[in-house]
C-alpha atoms as a PDB file:
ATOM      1  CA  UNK A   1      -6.748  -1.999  15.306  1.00  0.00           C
ATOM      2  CA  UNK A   2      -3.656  -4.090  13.751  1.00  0.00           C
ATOM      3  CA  UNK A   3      -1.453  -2.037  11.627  1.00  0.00           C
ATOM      4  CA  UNK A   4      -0.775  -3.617   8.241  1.00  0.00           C
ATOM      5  CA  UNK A   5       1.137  -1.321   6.388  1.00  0.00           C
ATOM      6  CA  UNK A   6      -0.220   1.239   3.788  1.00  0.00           C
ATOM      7  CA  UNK A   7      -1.880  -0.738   1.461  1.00  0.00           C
ATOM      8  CA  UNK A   8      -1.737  -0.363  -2.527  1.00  0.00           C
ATOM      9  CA  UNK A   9      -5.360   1.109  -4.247  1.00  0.00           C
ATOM     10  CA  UNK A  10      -5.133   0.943  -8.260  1.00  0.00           C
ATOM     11  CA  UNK A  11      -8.145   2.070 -10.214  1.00  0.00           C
ATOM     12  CA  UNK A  12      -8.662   3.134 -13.860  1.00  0.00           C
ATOM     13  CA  UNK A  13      -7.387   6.358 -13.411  1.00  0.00           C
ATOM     14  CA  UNK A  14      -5.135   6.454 -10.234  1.00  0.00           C
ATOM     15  CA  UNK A  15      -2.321   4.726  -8.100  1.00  0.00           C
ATOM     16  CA  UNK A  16      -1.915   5.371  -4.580  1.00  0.00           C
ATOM     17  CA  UNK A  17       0.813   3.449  -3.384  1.00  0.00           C
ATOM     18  CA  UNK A  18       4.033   4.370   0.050  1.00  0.00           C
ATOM     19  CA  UNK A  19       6.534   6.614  -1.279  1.00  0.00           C
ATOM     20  CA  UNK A  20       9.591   4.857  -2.583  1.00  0.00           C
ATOM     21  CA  UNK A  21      13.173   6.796  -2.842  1.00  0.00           C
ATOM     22  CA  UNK A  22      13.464   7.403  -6.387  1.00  0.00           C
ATOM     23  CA  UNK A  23       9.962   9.275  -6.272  1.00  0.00           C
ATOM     24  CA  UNK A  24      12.138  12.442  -4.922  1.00  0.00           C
ATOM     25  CA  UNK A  25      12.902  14.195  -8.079  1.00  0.00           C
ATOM     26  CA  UNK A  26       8.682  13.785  -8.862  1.00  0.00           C
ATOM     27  CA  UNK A  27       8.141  15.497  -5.537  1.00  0.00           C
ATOM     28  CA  UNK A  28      10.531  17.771  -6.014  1.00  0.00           C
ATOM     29  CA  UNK A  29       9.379  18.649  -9.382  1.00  0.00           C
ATOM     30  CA  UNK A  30       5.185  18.504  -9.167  1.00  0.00           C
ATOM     31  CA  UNK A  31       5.095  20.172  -6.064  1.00  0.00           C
ATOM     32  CA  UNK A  32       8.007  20.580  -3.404  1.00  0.00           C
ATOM     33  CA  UNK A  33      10.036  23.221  -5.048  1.00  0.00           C
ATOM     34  CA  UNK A  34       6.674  25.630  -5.260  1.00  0.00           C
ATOM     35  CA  UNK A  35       5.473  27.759  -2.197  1.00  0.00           C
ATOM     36  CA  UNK A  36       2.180  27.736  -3.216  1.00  0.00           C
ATOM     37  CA  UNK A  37       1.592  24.533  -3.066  1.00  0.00           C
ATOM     38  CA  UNK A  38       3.208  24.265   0.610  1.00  0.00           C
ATOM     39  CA  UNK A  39       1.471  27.114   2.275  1.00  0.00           C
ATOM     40  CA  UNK A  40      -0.312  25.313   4.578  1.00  0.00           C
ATOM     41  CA  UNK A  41       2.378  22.659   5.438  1.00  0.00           C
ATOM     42  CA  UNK A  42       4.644  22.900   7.951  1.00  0.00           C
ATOM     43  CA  UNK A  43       7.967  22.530   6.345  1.00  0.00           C
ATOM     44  CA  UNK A  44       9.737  25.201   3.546  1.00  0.00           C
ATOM     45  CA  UNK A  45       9.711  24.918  -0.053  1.00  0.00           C
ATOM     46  CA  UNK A  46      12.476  22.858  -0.729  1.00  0.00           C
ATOM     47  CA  UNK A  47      15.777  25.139  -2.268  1.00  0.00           C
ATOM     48  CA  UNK A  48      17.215  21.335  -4.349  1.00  0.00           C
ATOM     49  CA  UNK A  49      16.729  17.857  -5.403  1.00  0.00           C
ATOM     50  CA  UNK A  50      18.942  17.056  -2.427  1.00  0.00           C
ATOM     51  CA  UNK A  51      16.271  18.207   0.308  1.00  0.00           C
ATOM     52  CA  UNK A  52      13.687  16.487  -1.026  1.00  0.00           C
ATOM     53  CA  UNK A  53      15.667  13.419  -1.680  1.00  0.00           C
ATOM     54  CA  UNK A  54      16.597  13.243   2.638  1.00  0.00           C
ATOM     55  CA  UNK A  55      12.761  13.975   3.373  1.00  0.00           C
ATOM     56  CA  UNK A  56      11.740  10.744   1.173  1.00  0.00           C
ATOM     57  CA  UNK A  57      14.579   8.992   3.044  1.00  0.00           C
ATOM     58  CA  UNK A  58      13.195   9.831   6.186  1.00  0.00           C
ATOM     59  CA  UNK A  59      10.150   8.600   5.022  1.00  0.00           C
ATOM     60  CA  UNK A  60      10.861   4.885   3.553  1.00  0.00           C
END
């Protein structure tokens, strides 16, 4: 199989598209600050902005 990068999917009603860095403070906000959400993920619940900002980083 030949890798071609994560490819964009845009419907009516959704956009799945990579991360980018200034979708940090989003995470942070919607769902990386709130243990719930992370229970069954293998990293903590993020204490700042600036955590979340190094793990999209990492990510781009």
């Amino acid at each position: 199989m030949k890798h071609i990068g994560t490819q964009r999917l845009l419907t009516e009603r959704l956009l799945l598209r990579p991360f980018v860095a200034k979708d940090y403070l989003a995470m942070y906000r919607n769902w990386a600050s709130e243990p719930d959400n992370l229970r069954h993920i293998t990293w903590s619940t993020h204490e700042n902005t600036d955590v979340t900002k190094q793990s999209v980083a990492q990510w781009v």
